[in-house]
Protein backbone atom coordinates (compact mmCIF):
# COMPACT_ATOMS: atom_id res chain seq x y z
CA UNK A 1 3.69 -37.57 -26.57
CA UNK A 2 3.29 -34.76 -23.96
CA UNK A 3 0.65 -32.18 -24.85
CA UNK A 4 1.18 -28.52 -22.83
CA UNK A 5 -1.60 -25.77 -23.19
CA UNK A 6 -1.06 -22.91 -24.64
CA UNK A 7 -0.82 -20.17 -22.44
CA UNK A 8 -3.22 -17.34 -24.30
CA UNK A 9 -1.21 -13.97 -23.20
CA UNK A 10 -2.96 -11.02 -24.98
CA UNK A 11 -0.56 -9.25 -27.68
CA UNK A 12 0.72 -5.45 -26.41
CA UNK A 13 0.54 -3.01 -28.98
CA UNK A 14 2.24 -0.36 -27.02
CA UNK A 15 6.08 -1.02 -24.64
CA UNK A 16 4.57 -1.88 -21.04
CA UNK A 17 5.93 1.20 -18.97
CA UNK A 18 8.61 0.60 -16.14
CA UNK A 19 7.24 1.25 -12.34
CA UNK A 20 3.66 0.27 -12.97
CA UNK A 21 4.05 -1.70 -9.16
CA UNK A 22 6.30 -1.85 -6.37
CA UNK A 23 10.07 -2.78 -7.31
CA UNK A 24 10.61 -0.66 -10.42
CA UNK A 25 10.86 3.23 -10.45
CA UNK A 26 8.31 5.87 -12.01
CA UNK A 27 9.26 9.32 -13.31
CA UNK A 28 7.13 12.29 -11.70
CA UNK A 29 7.66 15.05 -13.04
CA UNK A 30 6.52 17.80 -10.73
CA UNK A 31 7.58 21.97 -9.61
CA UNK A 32 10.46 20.76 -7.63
CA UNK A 33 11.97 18.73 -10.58
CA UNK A 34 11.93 15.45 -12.55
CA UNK A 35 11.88 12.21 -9.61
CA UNK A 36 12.42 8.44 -10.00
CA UNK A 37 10.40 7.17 -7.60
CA UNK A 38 9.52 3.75 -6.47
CA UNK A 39 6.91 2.04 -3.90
CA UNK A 40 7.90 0.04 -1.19
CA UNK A 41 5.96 -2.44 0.30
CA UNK A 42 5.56 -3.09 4.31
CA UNK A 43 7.42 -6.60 3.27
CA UNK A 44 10.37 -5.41 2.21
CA UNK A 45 11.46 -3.29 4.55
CA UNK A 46 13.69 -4.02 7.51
CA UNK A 47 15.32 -0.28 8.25
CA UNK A 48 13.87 2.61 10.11
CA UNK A 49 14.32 5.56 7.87
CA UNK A 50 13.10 9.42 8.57
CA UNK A 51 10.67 10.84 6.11
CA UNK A 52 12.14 14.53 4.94
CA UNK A 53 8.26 16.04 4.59
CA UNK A 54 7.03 15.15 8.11
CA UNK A 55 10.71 14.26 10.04
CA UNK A 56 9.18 11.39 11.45
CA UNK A 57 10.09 7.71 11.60
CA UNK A 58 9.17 5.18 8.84
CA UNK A 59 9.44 2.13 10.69
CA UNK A 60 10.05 -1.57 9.51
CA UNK A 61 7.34 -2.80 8.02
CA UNK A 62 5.70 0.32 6.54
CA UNK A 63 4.77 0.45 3.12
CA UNK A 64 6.50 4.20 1.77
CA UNK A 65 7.99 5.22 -1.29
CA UNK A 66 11.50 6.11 -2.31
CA UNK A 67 12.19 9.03 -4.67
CA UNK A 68 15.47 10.42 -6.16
CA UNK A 69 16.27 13.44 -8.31
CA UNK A 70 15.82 11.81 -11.73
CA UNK A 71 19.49 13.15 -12.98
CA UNK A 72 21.18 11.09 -9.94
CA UNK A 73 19.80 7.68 -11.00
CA UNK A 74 22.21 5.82 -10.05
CA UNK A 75 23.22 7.94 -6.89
CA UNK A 76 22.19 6.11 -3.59
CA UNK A 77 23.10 9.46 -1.41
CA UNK A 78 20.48 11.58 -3.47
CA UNK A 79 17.42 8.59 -2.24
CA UNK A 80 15.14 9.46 0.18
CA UNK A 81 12.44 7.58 1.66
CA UNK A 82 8.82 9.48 2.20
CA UNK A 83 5.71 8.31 3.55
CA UNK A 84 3.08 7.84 1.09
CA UNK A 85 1.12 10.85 2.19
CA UNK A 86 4.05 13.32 2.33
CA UNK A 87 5.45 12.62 -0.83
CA UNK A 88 1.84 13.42 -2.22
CA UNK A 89 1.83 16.42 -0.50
CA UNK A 90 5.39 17.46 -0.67
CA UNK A 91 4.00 20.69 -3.21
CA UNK A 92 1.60 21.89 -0.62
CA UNK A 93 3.58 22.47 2.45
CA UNK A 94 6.94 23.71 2.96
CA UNK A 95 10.37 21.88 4.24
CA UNK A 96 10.79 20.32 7.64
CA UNK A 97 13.20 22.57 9.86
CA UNK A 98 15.72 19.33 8.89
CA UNK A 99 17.26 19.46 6.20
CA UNK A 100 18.42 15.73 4.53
């Protein structure tokens, strides 16, 4: 007879919430709205996209994060991609002269 361990996984009292790492989306609520917004890792990418708070490149292989008006979930137009740092400060300073 085959004996397998038991795998001891501790017992959640409370729903794990969605977006906790990179693959799933968060909601932020912030001034400028309600956003879904997800992390992407340096791995996964393999596009250069242009961040709307700084209007420069995110190259492949940089880690960013995507974010999309939380209404529009399933809306890939509405996505944008943001480095890390601009999305954090997207409440401090005002729009890039482009517009997405």
């Amino acid at each position: 007879m085959l004996v397998v361990p038991r795998r001891n996984q501790p017992k959640r009292d409370e729903p794990r919430q969605l977006g906790g790492g990179t693959g799933w989306a968060r909601a932020e609520s912030a001034d400028d709205g309600v956003w879904l917004v997800r992390n992407v890792s340096g791995a996964q990418t393999t596009k250069t996209y242009r961040c709307p708070g700084c209007d420069h490149e995110i190259r492949p292989g940089t880690p960013h994060v995507v974010a999309w008006p939380a209404h529009d979930y399933g809306t890939v137009e509405e996505r944008r991609h943001w480095h890390q740092g601009c999305w954090s400060s997207r409440g401090r300073r005002g729009p890039t002269a482009r517009r997405w």
